[in-house]
Protein backbone atom coordinates (compact mmCIF):
# COMPACT_ATOMS: atom_id res chain seq x y z
CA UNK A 1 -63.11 281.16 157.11
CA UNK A 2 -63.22 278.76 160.48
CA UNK A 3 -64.62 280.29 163.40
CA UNK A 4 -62.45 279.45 166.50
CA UNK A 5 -65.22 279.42 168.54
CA UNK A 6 -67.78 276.37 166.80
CA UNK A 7 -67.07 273.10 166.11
CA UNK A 8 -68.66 273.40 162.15
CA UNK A 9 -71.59 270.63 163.41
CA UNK A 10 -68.43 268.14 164.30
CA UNK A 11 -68.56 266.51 168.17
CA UNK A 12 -65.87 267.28 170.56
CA UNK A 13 -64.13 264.48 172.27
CA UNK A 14 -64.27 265.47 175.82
CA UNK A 15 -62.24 263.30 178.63
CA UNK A 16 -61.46 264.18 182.22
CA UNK A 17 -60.56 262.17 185.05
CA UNK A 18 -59.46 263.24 188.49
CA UNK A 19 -56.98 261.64 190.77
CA UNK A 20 -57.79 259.41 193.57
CA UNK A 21 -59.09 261.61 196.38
CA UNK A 22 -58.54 259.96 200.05
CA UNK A 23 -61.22 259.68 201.90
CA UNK A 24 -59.81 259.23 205.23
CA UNK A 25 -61.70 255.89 207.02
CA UNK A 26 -63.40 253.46 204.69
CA UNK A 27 -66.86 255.07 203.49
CA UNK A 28 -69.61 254.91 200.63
CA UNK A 29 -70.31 257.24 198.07
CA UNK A 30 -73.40 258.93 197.95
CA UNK A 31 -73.62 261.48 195.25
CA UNK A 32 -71.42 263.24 193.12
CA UNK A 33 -72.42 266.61 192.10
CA UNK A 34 -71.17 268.76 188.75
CA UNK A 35 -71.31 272.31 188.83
CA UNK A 36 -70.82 273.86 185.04
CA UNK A 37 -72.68 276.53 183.27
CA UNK A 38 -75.72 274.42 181.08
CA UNK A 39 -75.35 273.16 178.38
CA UNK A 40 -77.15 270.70 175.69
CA UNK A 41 -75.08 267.53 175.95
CA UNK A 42 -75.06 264.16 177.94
CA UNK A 43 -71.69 262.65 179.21
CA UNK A 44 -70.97 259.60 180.93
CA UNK A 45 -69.76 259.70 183.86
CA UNK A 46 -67.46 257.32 185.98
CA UNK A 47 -67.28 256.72 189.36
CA UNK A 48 -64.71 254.41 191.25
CA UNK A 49 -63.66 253.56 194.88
CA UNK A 50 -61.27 251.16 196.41
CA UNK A 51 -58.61 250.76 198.88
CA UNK A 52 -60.11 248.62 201.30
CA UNK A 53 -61.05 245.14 201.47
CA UNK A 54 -63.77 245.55 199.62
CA UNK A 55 -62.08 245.62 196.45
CA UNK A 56 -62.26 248.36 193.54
CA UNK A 57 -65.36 248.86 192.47
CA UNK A 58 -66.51 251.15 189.56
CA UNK A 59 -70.36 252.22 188.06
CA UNK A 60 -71.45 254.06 185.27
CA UNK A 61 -74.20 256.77 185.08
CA UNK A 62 -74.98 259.10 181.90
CA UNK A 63 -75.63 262.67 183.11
CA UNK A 64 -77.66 265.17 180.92
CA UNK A 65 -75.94 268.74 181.50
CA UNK A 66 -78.69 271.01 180.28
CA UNK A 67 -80.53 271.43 183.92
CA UNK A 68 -80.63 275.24 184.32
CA UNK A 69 -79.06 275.41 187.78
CA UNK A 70 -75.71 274.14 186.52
CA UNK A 71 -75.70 271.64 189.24
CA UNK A 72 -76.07 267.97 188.14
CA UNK A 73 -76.76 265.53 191.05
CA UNK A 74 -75.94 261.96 190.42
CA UNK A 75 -76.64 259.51 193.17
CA UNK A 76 -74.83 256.54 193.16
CA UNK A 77 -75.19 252.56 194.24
CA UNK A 78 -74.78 251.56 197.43
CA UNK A 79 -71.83 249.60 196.35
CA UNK A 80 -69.45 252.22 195.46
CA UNK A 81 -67.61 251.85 199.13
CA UNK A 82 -63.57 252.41 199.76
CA UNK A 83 -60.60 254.43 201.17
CA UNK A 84 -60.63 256.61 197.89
CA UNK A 85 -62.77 257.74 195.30
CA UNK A 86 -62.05 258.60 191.43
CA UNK A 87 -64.14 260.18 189.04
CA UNK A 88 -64.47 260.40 185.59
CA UNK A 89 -66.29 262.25 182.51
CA UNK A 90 -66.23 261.04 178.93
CA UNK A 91 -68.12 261.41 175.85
CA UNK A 92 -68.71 263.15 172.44
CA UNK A 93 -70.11 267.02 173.17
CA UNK A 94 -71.25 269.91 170.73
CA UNK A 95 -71.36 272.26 173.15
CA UNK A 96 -67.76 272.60 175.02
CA UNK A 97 -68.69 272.05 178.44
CA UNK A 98 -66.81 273.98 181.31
CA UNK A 99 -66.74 272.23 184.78
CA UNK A 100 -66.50 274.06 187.61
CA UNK A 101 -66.71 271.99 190.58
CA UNK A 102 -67.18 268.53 191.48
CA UNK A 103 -68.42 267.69 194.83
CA UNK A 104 -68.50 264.38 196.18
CA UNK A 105 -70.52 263.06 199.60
CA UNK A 106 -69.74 260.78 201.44
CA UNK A 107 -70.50 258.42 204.49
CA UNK A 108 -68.04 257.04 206.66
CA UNK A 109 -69.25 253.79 207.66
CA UNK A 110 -66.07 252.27 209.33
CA UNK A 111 -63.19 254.17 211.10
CA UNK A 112 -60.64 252.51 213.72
CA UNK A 113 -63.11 250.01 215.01
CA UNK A 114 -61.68 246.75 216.19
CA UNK A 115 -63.07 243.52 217.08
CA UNK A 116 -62.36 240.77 219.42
């Protein structure tokens, strides 16, 4: 008999990736935090932005899920900078992780300025 509810020691292919959220002016990514209920696995997480002249541009971070306030903060380069912002989580888990919420922050750093 299987129980529904383990994964018999076997790890999980997990894979999510949200659409490209507008950001309104072009700005820079400062953190991106996940809120989930712990647990005792490590994904990698993906982080893009693009839209502007700037370029896309896309970093990698591995984030360890097990803090015990369910939030995991990750702050990001200084180069992550764009009109939108993507973000993706990959990896092999044991422990069937649940998000709840991702937040990202942002700065604006240019909106309708012109020069002469």
């Amino acid at each position: 008999e299987v129980d529904a509810d383990t994964d018999e020691g076997v790890a999980i292919p997990f894979l999510f990736t949200s659409k490209k959220y507008e950001m309104g002016a072009v700005g820079r990514v400062q953190n991106v935090y996940t809120r989930l209920d712990p647990v005792d696995d490590d994904l990698v997480i993906t982080i893009q932005g693009g839209g502007s002249e700037y370029g896309e541009v896309s970093r990698t971070y591995t984030v360890d899920l097990s803090d015990p306030s369910g939030e995991v903060r990750t702050k990001t380069h200084r180069d992550l900078i764009g009109r939108w912002v993507s973000v993706s989580y990959a990896g092999n888990v044991s422990h069937r992780p649940e998000l709840r919420e991702i937040i990202v922050r942002y700065v604006p750093i240019r909106s309708g300025r012109v020069s002469l």
